[in-house]
Protein backbone atom coordinates (compact mmCIF):
# COMPACT_ATOMS: atom_id res chain seq x y z
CA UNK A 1 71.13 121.22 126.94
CA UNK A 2 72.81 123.58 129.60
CA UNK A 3 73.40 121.73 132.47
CA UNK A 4 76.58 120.86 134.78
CA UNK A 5 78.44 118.31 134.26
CA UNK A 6 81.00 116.23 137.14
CA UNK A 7 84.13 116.49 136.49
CA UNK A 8 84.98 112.79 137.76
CA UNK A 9 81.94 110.62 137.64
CA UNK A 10 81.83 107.53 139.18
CA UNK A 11 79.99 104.27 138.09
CA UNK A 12 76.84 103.66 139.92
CA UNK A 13 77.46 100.19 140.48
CA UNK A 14 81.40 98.23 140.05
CA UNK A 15 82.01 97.43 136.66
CA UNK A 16 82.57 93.66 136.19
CA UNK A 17 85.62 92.25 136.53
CA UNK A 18 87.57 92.14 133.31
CA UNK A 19 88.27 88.55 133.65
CA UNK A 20 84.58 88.03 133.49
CA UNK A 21 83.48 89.51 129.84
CA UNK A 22 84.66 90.28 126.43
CA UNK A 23 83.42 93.93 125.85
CA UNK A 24 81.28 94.08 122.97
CA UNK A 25 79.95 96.83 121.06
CA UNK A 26 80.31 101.28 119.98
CA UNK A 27 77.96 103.32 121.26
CA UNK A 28 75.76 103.92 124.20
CA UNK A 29 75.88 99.99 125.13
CA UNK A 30 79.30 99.76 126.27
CA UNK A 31 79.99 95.56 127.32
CA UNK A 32 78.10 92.33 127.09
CA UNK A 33 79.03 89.16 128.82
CA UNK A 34 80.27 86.19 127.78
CA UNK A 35 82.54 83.88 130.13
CA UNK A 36 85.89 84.02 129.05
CA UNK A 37 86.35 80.29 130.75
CA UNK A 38 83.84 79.16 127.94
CA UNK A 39 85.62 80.21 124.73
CA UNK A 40 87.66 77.37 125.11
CA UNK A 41 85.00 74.97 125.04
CA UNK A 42 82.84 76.69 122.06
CA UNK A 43 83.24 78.19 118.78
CA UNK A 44 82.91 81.57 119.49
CA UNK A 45 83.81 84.12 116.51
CA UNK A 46 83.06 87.67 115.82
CA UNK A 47 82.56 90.20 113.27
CA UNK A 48 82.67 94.08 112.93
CA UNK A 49 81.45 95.61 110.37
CA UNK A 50 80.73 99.67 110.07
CA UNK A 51 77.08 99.57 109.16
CA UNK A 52 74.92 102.71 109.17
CA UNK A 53 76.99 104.88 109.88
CA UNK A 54 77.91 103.27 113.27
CA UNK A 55 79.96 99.83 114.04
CA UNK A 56 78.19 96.66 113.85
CA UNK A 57 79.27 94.47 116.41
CA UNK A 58 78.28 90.40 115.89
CA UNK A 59 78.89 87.30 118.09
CA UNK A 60 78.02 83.63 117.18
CA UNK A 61 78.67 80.60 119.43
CA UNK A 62 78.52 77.08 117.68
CA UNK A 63 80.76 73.97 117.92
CA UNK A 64 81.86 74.57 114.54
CA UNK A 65 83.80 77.80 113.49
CA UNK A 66 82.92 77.68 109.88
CA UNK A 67 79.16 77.59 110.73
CA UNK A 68 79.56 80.48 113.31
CA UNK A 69 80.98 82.80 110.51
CA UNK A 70 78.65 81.58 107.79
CA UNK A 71 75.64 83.11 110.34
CA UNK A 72 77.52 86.38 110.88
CA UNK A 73 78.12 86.69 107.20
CA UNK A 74 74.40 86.31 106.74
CA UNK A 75 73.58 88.71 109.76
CA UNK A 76 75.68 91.34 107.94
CA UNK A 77 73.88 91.23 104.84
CA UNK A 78 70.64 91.73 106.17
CA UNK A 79 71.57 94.59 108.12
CA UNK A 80 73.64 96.29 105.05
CA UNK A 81 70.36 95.52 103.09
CA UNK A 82 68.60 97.32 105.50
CA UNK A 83 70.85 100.54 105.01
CA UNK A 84 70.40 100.73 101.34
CA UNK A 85 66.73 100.47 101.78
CA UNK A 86 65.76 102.81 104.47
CA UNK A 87 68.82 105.44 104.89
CA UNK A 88 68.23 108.78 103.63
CA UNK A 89 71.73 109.51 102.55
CA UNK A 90 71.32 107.52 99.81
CA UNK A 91 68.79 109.39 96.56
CA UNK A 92 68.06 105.76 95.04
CA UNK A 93 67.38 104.25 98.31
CA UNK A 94 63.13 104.14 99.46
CA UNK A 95 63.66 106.49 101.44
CA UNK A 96 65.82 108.66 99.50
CA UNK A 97 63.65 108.43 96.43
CA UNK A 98 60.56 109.23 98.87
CA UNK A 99 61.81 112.06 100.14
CA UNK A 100 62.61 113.74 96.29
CA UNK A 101 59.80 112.95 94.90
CA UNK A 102 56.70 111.93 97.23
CA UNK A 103 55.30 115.76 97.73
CA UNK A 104 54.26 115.42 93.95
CA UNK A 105 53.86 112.00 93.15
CA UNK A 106 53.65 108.50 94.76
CA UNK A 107 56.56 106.98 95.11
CA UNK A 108 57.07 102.87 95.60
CA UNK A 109 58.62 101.43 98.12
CA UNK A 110 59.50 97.84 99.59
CA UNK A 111 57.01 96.44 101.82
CA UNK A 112 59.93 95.75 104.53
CA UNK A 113 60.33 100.13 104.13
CA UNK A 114 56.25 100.40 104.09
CA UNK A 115 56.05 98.21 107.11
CA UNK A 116 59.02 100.12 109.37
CA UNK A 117 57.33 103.44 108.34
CA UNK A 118 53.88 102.28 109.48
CA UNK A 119 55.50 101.29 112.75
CA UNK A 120 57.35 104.76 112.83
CA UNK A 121 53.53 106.29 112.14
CA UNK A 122 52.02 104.04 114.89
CA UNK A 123 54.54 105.20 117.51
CA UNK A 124 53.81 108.72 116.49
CA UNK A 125 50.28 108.52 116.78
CA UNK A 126 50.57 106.59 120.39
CA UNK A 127 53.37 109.22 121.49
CA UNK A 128 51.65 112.24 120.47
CA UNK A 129 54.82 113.11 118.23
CA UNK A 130 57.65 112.22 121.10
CA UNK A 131 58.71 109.91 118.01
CA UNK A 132 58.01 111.38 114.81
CA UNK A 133 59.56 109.58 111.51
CA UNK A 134 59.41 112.78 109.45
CA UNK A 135 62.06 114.80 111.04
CA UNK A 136 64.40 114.76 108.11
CA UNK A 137 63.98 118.15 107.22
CA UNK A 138 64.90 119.62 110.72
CA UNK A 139 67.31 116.68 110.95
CA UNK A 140 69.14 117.98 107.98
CA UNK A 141 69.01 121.39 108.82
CA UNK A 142 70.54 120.88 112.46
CA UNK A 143 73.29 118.30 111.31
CA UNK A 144 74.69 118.48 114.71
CA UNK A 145 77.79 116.24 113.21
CA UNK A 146 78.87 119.08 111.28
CA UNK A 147 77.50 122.46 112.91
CA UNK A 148 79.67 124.66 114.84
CA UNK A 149 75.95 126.75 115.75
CA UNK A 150 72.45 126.91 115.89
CA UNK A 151 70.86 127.51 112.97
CA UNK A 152 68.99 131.05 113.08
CA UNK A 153 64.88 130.68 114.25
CA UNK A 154 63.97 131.76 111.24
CA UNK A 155 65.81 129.12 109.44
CA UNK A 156 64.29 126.58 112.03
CA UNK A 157 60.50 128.42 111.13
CA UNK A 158 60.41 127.88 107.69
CA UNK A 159 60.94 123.60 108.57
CA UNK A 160 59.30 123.25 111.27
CA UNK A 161 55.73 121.40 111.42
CA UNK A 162 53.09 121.03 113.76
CA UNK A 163 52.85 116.66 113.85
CA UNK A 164 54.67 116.39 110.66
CA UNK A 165 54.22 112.79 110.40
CA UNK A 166 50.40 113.35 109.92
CA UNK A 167 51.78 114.85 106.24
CA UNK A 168 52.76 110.68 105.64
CA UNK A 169 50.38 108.61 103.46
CA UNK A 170 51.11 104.78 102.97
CA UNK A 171 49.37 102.83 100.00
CA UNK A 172 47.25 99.98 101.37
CA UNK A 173 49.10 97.44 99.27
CA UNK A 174 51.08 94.83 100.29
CA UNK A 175 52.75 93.85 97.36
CA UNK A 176 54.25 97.42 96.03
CA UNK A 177 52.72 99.95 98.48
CA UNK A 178 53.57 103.84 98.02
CA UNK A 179 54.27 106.89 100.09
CA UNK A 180 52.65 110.61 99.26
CA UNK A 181 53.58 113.12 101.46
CA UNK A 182 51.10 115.84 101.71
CA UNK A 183 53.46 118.81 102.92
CA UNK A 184 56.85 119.34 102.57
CA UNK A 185 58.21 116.89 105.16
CA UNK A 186 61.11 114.41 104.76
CA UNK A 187 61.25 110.78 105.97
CA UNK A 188 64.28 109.91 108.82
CA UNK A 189 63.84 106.64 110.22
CA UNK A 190 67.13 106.70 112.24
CA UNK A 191 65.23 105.93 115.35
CA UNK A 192 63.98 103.16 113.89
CA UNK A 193 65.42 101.58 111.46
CA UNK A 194 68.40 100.42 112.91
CA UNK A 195 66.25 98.22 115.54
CA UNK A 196 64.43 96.88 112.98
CA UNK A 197 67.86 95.97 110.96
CA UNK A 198 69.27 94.64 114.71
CA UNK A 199 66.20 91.77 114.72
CA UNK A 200 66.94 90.60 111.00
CA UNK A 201 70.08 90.50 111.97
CA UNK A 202 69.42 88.33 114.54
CA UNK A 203 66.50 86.36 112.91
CA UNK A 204 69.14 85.23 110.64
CA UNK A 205 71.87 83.91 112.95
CA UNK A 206 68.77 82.25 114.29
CA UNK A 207 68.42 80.48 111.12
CA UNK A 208 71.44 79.47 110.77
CA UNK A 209 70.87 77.58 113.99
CA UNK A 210 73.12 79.89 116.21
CA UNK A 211 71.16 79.18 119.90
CA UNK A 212 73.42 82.21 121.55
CA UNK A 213 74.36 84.79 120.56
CA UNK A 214 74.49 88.56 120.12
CA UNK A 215 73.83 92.08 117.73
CA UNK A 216 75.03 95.52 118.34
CA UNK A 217 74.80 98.25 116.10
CA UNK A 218 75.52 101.27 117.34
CA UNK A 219 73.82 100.78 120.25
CA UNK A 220 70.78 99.10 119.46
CA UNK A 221 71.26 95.31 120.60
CA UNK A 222 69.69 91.89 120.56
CA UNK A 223 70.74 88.67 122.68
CA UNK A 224 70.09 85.52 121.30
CA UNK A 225 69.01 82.64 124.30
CA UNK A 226 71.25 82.73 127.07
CA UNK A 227 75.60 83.01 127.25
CA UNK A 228 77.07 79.88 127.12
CA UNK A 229 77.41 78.92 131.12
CA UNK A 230 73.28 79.19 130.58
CA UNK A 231 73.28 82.81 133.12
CA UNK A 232 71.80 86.12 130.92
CA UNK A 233 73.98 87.62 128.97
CA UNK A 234 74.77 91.00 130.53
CA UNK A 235 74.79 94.15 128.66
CA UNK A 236 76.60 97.14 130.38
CA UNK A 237 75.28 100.86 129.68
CA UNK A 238 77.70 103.73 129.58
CA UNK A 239 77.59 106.42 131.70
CA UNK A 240 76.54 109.28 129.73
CA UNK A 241 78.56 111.55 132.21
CA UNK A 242 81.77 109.48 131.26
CA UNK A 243 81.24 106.83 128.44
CA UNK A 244 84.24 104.79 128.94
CA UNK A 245 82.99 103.59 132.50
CA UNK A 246 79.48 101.19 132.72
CA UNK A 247 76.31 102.59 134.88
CA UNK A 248 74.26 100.05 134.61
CA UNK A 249 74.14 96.36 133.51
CA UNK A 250 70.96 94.37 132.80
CA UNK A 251 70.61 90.91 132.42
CA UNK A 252 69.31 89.89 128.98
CA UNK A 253 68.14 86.70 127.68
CA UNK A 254 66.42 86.70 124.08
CA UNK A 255 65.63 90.21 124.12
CA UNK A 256 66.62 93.80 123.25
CA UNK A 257 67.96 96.60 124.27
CA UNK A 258 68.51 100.28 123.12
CA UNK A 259 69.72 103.83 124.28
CA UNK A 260 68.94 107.18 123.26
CA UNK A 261 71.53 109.99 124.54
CA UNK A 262 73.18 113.20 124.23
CA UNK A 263 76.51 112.67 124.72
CA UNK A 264 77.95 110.95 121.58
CA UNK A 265 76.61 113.25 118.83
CA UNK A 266 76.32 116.57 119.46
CA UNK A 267 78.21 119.88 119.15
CA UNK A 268 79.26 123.14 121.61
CA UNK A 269 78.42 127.17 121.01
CA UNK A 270 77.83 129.29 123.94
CA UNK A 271 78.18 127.08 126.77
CA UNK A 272 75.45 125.04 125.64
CA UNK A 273 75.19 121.54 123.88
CA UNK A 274 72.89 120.76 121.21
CA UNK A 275 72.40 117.15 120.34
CA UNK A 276 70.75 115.03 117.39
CA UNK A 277 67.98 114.22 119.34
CA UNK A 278 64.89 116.76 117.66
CA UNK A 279 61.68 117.92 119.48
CA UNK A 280 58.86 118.45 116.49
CA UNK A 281 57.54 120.84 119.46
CA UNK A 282 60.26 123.01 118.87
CA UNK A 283 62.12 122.22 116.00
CA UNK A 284 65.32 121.90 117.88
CA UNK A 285 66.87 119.42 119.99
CA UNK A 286 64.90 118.17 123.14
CA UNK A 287 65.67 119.90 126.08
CA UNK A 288 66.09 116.69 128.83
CA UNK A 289 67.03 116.30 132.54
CA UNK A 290 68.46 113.23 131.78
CA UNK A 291 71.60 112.34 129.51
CA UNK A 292 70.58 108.87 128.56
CA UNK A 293 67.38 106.40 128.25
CA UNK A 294 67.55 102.59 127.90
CA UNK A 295 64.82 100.52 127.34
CA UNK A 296 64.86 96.65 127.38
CA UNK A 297 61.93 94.83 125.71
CA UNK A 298 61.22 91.91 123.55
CA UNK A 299 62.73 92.77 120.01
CA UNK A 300 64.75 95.97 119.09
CA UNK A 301 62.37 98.04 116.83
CA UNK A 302 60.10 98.29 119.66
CA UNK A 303 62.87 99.49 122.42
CA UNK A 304 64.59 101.58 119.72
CA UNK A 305 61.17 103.56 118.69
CA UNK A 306 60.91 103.72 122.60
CA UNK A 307 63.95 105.18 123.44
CA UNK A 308 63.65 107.73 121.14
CA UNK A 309 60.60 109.06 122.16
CA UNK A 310 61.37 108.72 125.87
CA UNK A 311 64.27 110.70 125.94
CA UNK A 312 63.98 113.61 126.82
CA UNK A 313 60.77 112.60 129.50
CA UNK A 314 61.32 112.45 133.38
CA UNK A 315 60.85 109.27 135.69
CA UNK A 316 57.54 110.74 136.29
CA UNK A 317 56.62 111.13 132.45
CA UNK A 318 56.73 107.40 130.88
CA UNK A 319 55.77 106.99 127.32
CA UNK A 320 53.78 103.91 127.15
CA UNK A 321 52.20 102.40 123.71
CA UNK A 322 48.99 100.60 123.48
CA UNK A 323 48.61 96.86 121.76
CA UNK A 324 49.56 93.68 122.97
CA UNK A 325 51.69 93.46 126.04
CA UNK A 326 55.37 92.57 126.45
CA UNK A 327 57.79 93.96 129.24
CA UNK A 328 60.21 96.87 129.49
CA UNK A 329 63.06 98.36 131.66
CA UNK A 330 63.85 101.81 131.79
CA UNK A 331 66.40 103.02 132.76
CA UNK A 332 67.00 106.88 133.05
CA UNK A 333 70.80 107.55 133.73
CA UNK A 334 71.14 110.86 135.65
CA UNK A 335 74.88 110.55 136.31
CA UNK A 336 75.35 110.04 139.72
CA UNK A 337 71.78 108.85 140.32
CA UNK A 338 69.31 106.74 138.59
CA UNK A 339 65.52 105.65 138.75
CA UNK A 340 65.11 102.33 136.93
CA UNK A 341 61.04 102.31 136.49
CA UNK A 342 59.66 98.60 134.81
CA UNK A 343 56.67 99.26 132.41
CA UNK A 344 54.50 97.85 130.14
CA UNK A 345 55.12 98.06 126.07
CA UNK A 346 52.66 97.04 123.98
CA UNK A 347 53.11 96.35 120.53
């Protein structure tokens, strides 16, 4: 995206005082609050863990220490059993093995897999394609990680689909349901996935009988009940234009939250940036007047999905999904301005 950045952005609103949080989290969600007065008077530990291909960032709180870490230790395996289900890095992984050999045959996958890549279809289908699940192929071929240029049109031709998530096909079964793709498409549920991961995450420390706590992977974040003092937790967004300082902070009590943005991968050629963000449209990545979207809504697979597909999209332009209703805040971060537009998600 070719745009000018400030040299020396300032935060839109004062970051908290230090004395007030413990900064949580990598990636676009920058801080989350817990008292520092309260550690004292509460077990609090917390684990990090890289975890699809980001850092996993977990907090428990419990009056006994050994319980706290016996929640994050479960947290942590559901997310890693998340990754070696649905990453597509991995060939014996569902999605992996889907994306070898479902062109020519069915291929079974774990209901958990089936169910995420029916809610990646559903999104599709209510976003017109502004989330798509079967990117992988320009996904791959863009790699903005490693590219040092654009890949040629003709390269970007011979990948790109019109709606290439129509080409998905899920068995009916619940019990050991299939995937067939019917073109040459490739499954990438990086958008997500990881929110989906980010709630069983948190449905376990919730079992464990944690009654506050917190999530972050990568970005992608869920806060159990309320901090300790009994206030919101508060989650602080980067500012896309300079990631160290906070934009934004939203108050958060059992809910989610997650970014999409530009500004964390992406590479340089010509004066322009090209990020990992793709546009089926175009087969290359979405062309946005804004750096960064958050969304805020009741569990993480929902604001992740939304995110994704709202980046990209103006103020004026909201995606909205159709189902049963929960609430959502947007926020669009512009830089040195911001529109912060509540909605309704249904899901």
């Amino acid at each position: 995206m070719a745009e000018n950045h400030p040299s020396s952005p300032q935060p839109l609103i004062p970051p908290l005082p230090r004395r007030n949080f413990i900064s949580l989290g990598i990636g676009a969600i920058a801080a989350s609050a817990l008292p520092v007065g309260l550690i004292k008077r509460h077990k609090v530990v917390r684990r990090q863990v890289p975890v699809m291909g980001t850092i996993a960032d977990l907090v428990a709180v419990h009056s006994k220490e050994a319980a706290g870490y016996a929640a994050l230790e479960a947290a942590v395996t559901e997310l890693r059993w998340v990754e070696s289900r649905m990453t597509r890095f991995d060939r014996e992984s569902d999605i992996g093995r889907a994306n070898m050999g479902a062109l020519t045959a069915p291929v079974e996958i774990h209901p958990a897999t089936a169910m995420v890549l029916r809610e990646g279809l559903r999104w599709a289908e209510q976003t017109d394609g502004k989330f798509d699940p079967a990117l992988g192929r320009l996904t791959e071929l863009w790699d903005v990680t490693h590219r040092t240029h654009p890949p040629s049109d003709a390269d970007v031709a011979d990948v790109k689909q019109i709606n290439p998530y129509r080409s998905i096909d899920i068995s009916s079964s619940r019990n050991s349901p299939t995937v067939r793709f019917a073109s040459d498409v490739a499954i990438d549920l990086g958008g997500i996935a990881k929110g989906y991961a980010v709630d069983r995450a948190a449905d376990a420390l919730r079992r464990h009988r944690i009654n506050s706590g917190m999530v972050n992977v990568g970005g992608d974040l869920y806060a159990i009940g309320s901090s300790p003092d009994g206030d919101p937790w508060q989650v602080g967004i980067r500012n896309p234009f300079s990631p160290d300082e906070i934009t934004e902070t939203i108050p958060v009590t059992d809910g989610a939250i997650a970014t999409s943005g530009d500004y964390l991968r992406f590479f340089e050629h010509g004066g322009k940036s090209y990020h990992h963000l793709i546009d089926a449209k175009t087969g290359a990545p979405r062309e946005a007047e804004v750096r960064s979207v958050t969304v805020a809504a009741d569990n993480c697979i929902s604001a992740d999905a939304w995110a994704t597909a709202q980046f990209g999209l103006g103020a004026d332009d909201t995606v909205l999904a159709t189902g049963s209703t929960s609430t959502a805040l947007i926020v669009f971060s512009y830089g040195l301005s911001r529109t912060v537009t509540p909605q309704a998600l249904i899901v």
